[in-house]
Protein backbone atom coordinates (compact mmCIF):
# COMPACT_ATOMS: atom_id res chain seq x y z
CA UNK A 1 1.79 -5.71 -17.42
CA UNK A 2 2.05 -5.37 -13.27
CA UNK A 3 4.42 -7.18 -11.55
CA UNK A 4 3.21 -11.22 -10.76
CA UNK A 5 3.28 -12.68 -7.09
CA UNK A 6 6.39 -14.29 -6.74
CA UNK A 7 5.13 -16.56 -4.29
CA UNK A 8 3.52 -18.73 -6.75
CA UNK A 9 4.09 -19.81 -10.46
CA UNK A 10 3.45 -17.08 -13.90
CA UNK A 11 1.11 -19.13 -14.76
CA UNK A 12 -1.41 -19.19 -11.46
CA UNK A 13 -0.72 -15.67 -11.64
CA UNK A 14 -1.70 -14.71 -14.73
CA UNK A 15 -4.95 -16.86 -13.78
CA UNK A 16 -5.26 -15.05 -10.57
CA UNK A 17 -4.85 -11.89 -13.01
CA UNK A 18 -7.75 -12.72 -15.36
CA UNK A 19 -10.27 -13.76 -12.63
CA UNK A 20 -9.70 -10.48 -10.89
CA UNK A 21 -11.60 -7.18 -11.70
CA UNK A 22 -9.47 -5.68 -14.30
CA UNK A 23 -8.01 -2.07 -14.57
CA UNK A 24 -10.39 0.40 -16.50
CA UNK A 25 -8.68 2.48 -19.32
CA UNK A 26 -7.38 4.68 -16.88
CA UNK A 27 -5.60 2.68 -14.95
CA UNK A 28 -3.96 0.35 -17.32
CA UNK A 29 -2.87 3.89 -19.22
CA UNK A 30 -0.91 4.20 -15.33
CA UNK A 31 0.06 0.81 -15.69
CA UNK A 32 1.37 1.00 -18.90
CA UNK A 33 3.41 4.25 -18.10
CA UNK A 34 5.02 2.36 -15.40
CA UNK A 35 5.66 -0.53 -17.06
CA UNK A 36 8.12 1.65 -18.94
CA UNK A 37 10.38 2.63 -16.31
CA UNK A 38 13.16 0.78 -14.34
CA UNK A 39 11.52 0.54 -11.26
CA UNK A 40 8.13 -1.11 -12.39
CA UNK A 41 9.12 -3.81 -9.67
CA UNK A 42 7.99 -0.81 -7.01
CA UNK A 43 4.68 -0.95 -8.70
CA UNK A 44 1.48 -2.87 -7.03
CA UNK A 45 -0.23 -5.97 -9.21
CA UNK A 46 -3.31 -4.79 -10.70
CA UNK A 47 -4.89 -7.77 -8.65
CA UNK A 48 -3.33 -6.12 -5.47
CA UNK A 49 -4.78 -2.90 -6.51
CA UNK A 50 -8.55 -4.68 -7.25
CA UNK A 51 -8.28 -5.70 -3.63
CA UNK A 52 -7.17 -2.81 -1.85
CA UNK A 53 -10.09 -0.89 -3.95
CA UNK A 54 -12.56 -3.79 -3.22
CA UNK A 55 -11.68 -3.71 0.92
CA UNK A 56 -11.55 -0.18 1.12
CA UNK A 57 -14.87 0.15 -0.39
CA UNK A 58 -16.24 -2.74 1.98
CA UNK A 59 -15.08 -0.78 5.36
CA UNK A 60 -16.70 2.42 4.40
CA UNK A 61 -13.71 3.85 4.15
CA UNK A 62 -13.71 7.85 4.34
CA UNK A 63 -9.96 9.11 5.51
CA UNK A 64 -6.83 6.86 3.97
CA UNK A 65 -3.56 7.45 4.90
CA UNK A 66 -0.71 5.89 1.96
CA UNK A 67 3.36 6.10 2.50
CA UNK A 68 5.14 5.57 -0.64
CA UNK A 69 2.87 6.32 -3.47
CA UNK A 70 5.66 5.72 -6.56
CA UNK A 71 3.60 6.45 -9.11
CA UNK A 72 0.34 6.65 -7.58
CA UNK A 73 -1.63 3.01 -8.88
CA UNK A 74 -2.27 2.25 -4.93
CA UNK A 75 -3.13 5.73 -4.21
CA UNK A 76 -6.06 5.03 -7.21
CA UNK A 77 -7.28 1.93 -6.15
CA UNK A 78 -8.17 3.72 -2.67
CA UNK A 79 -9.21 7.11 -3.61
CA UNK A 80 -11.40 5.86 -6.17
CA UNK A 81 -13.26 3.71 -2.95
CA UNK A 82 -13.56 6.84 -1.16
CA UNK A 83 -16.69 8.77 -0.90
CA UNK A 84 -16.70 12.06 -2.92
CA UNK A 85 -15.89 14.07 0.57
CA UNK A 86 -13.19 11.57 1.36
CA UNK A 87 -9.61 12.12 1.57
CA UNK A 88 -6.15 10.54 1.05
CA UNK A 89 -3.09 12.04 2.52
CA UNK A 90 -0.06 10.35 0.11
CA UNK A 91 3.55 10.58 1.57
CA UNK A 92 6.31 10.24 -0.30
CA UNK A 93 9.83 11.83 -1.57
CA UNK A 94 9.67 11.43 -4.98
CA UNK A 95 8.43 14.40 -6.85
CA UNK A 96 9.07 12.93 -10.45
CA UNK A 97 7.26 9.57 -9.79
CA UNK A 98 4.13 10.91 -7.98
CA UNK A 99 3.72 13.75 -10.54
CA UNK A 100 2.89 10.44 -13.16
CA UNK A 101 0.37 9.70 -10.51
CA UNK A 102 -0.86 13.41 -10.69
CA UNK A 103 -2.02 12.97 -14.45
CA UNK A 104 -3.93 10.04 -13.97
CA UNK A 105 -5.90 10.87 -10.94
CA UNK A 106 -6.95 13.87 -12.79
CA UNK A 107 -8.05 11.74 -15.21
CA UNK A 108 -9.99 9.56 -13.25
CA UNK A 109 -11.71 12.28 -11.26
CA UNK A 110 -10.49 11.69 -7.55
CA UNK A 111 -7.28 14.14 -7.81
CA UNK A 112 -9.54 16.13 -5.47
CA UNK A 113 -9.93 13.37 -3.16
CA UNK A 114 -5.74 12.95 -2.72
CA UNK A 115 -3.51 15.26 -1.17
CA UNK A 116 0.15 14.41 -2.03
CA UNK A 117 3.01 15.79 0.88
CA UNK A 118 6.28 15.68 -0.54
CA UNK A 119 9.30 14.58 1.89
CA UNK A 120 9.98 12.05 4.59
CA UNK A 121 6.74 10.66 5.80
CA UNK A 122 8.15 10.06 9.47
CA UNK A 123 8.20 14.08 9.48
CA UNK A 124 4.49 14.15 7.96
CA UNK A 125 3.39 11.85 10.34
CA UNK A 126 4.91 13.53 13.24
CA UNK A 127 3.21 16.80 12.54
CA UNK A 128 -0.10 15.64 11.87
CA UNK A 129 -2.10 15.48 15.13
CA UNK A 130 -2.02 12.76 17.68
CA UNK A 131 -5.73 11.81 16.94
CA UNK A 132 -8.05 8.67 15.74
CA UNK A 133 -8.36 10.28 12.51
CA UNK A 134 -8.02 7.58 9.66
CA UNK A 135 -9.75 4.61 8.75
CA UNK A 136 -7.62 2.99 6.07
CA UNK A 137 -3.97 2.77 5.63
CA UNK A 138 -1.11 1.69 3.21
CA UNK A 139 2.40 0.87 4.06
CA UNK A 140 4.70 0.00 0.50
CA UNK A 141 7.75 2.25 1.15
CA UNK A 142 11.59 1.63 2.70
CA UNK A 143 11.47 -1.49 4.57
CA UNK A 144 13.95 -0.95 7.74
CA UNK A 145 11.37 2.42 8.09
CA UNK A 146 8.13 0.31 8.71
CA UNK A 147 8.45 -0.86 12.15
CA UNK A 148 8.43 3.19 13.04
CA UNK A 149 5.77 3.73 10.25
CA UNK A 150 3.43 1.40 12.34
CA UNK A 151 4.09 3.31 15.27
CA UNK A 152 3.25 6.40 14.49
CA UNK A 153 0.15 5.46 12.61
CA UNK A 154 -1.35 3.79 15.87
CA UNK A 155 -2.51 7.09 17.20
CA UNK A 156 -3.99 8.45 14.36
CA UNK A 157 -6.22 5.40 13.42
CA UNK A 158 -9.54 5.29 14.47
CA UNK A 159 -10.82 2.21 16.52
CA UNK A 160 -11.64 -0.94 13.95
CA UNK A 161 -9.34 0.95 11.52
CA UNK A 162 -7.50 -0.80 9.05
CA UNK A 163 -3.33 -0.56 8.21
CA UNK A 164 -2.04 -2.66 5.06
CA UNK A 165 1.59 -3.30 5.00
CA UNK A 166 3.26 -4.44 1.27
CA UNK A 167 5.97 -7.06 0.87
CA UNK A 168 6.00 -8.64 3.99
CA UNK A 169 7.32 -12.74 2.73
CA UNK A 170 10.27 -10.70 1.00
CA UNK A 171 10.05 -13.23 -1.61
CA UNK A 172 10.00 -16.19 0.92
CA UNK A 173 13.28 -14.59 2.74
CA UNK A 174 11.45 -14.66 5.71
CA UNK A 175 12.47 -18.32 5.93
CA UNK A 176 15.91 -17.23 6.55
CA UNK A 177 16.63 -19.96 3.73
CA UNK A 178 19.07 -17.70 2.05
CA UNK A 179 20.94 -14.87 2.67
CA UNK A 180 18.70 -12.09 3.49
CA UNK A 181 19.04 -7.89 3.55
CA UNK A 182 18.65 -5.15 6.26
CA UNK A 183 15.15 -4.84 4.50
CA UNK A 184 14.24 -8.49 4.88
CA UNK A 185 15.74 -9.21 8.33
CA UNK A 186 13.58 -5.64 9.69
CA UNK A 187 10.27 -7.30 8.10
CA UNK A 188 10.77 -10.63 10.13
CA UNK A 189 11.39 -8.65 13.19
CA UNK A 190 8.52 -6.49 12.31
CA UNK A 191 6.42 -9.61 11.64
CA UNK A 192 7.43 -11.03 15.19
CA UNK A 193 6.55 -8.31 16.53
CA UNK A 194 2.92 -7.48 15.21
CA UNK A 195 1.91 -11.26 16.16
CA UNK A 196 2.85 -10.91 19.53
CA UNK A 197 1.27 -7.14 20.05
CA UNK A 198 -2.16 -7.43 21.05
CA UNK A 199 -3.01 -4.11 20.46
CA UNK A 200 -3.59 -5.09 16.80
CA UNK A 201 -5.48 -8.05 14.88
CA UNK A 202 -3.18 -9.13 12.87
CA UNK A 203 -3.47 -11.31 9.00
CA UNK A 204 -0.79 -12.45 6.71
CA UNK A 205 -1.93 -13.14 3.71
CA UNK A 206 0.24 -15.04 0.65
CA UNK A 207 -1.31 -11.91 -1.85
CA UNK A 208 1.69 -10.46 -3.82
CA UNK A 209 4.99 -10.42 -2.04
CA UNK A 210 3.19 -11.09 1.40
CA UNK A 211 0.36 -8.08 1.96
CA UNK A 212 -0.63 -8.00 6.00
CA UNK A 213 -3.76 -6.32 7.42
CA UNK A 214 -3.75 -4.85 10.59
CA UNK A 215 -7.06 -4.15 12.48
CA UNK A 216 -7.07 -1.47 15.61
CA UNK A 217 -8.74 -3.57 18.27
């Protein structure tokens, strides 16, 4: 079992859950290792995953771009949307969570597709070079990093170029209704901030914990 929205009730989501493409055999096997560990809360819906696969595919995607890649469901749902000469750089500091991820992209044939750089992604990013190289992007890692994240993946997106950014209702926080974290109060700022910058096109969308897509005008 994934994690459920918590934006609306178990039930809706288990409905939104069954009317969505489901994971093949590899996937749930990822799913099902994940389940097992503490941190399966890290871990994108298999809905989430369906969509990210679905838009990816729809954009033509070719060159994706992931920081945090836990255990690596996210970084399957894109790869596997990628042509067979595309590529996914993953980010990430975790050597014993992405090496589950390693094992199951093998199995699904698109371990050749991924590339997987081990230690803080605002050093990766900084060394890669300042050029409109990537198409397709996923944000799901520390929350009080992601206002820098979106920075420094502005000058390597192409024009038209999609950015996805996880969590970003915080479990309704947003609302300032109850006592919120460094994490939730640098996601509102964040969220100010990407509404009022017109460099992007920016959507919300009530999809998990609050998934936004960001479009390079």
């Amino acid at each position: 079992m994934t994690p459920r929205s918590s934006l609306i009730s178990s039930a809706l989501s288990d409905y939104v859950v069954a009317h969505t493409e489901a994971p093949d055999e590899v996937m749930a096997a990822l799913i099902a290792e994940t389940a097992a560990m503490p941190e399966v809360n890290m871990q994108i819906g298999s809905d989430q995953a369906a969509f990210m696969t679905l838009l990816a595919r729809s954009v033509g995607a070719r060159r994706a771009i992931e920081i945090g890649t836990f255990t690596g469901l996210s970084a399957l749902a894109v790869a596997r949307a990628l042509p067979e000469d595309g590529s996914l750089l993953c980010c990430d500091i975790n050597a014993e969570w992405t090496a589950i991820g390693r094992r199951h992209w093998e199995r699904a044939g698109v371990s050749d597709r991924i590339e997987l750089r081990i230690g803080p992604a605002a050093e990766t990013l900084a060394a890669l070079p300042e050029q409109p190289t990537y198409d397709f992007a996923f944000v799901d890692a520390d929350k009080t990093g992601y206002a820098g994240y979106v920075a420094a993946l502005y000058p390597l997106m192409k024009t038209n170029a999609l950015v996805l950014l996880d969590n970003m209702l915080r479990g309704g926080r947003v609302l300032r209704t109850a006592e919120t974290s460094a994490d939730d109060e640098a996601v509102i700022a964040l969220n100010d901030g990407l509404i009022a910058d017109n460099r992007w096109e920016t959507v919300l969308l009530p999809i998990a914990d609050g998934l936004t897509l960001l479009r390079k005008r």
